[in-house]
Protein backbone atom coordinates (compact mmCIF):
# COMPACT_ATOMS: atom_id res chain seq x y z
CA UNK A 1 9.90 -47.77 -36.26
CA UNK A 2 8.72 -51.42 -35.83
CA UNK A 3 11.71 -51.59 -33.19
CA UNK A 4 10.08 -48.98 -31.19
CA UNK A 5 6.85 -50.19 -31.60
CA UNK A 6 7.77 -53.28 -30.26
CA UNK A 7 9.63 -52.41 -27.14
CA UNK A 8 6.71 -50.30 -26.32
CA UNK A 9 4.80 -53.07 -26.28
CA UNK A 10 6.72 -55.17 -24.21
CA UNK A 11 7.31 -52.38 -21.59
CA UNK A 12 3.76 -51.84 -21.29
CA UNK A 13 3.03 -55.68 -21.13
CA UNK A 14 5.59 -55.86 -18.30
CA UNK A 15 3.91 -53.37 -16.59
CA UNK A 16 0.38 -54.65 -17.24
CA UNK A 17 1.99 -57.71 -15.38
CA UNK A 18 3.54 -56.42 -12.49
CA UNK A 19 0.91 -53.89 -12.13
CA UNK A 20 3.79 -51.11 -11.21
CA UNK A 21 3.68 -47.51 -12.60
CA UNK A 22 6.89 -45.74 -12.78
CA UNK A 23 7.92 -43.56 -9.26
CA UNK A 24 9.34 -41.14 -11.05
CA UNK A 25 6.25 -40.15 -12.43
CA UNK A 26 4.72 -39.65 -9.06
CA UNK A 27 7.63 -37.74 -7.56
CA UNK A 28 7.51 -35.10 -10.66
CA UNK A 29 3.51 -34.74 -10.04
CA UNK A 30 4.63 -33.98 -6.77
CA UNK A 31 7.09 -31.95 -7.34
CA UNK A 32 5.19 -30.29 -9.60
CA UNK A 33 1.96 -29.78 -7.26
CA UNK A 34 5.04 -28.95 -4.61
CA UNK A 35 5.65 -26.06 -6.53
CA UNK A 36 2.58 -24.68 -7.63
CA UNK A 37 1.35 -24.94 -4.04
CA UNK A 38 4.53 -22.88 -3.07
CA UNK A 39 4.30 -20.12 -6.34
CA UNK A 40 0.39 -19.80 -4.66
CA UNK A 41 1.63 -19.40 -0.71
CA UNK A 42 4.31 -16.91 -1.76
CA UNK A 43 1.69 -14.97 -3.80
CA UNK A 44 -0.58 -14.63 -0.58
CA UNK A 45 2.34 -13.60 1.75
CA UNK A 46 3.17 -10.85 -0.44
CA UNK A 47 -0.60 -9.96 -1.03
CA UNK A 48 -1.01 -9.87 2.93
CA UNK A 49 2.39 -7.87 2.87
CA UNK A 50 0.56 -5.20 0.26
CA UNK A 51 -2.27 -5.15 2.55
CA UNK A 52 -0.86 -4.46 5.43
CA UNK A 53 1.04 -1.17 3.71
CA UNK A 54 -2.06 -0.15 2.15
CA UNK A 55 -3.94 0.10 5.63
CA UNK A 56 -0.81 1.99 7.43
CA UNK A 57 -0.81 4.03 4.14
CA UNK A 58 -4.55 4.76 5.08
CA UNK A 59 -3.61 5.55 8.65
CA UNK A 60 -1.22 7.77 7.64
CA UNK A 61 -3.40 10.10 5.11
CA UNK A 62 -6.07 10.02 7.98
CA UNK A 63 -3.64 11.59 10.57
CA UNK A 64 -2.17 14.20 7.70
CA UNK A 65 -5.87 15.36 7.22
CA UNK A 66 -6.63 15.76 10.49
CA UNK A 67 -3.31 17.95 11.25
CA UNK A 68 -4.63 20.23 7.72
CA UNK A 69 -7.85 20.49 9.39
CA UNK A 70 -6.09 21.67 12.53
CA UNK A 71 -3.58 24.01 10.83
CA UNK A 72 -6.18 25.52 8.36
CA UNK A 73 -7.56 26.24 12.24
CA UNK A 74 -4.73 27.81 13.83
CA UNK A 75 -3.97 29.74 10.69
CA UNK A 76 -8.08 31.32 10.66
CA UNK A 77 -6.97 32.36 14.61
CA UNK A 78 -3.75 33.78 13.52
CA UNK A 79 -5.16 35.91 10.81
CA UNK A 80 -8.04 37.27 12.65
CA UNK A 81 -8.50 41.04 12.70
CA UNK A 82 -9.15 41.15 16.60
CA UNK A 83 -6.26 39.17 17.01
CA UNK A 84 -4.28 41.89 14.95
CA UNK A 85 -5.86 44.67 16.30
CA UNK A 86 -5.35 43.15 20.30
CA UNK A 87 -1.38 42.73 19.12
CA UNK A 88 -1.06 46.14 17.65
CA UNK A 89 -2.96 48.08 20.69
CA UNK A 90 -1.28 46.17 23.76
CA UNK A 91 2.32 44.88 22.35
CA UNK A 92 3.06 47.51 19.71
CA UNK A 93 1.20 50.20 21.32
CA UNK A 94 -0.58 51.63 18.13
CA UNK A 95 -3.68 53.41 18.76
CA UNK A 96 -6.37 55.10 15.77
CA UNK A 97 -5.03 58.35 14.45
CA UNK A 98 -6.43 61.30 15.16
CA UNK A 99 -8.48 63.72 12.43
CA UNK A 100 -5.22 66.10 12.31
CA UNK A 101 -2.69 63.26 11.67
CA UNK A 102 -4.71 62.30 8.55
CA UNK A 103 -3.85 63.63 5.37
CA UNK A 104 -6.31 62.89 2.42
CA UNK A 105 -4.64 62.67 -0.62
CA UNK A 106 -6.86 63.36 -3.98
């Protein structure tokens, strides 16, 4: 323990003397600021990414309810009872019955 204690103290008195602090300590800060820096960028290109999806997600749920609203349209024209009634009379020719083709059933 003394042994370590006093190269310890000789390494730091060099140092005190030549007034140099190890490079490798530097480089790992760096390296380690490199990376957390990086970890951060990545994390905002895949955030833009998610936004980007999310608004063409949007998009696309705006243009699907717009083409319900028009088919809930077409489909209120298609079931109309003058609609029927104009298709029966002119393409199917059906006309009303008359009093003596009606049978009333009790």
């Amino acid at each position: 323990m003394a042994v370590s204690d006093a190269l310890k103290g000789t390494v730091q008195e060099e140092h005190k003397k030549t007034g140099e602090i190890k490079y490798s300590v530097y480089i790992v800060a760096a390296l380690a600021l490199m990376s957390v820096l990086l970890c951060y960028v990545a994390s905002h290109i895949q955030m833009t990414k998610l936004e980007y999806q999310i608004a063409e997600e949007i998009s696309r749920k705006e243009r699907l309810e717009d083409e319900q609203k028009k088919l809930k349209v077409e489909v209120a024209t298609l079931k109309s009872p003058q609609r029927i009634a104009a298709i029966a009379r002119e393409k199917l020719q059906m006309t009303h019955p008359d009093k003596d083709q009606v049978i009333m059933i009790k």
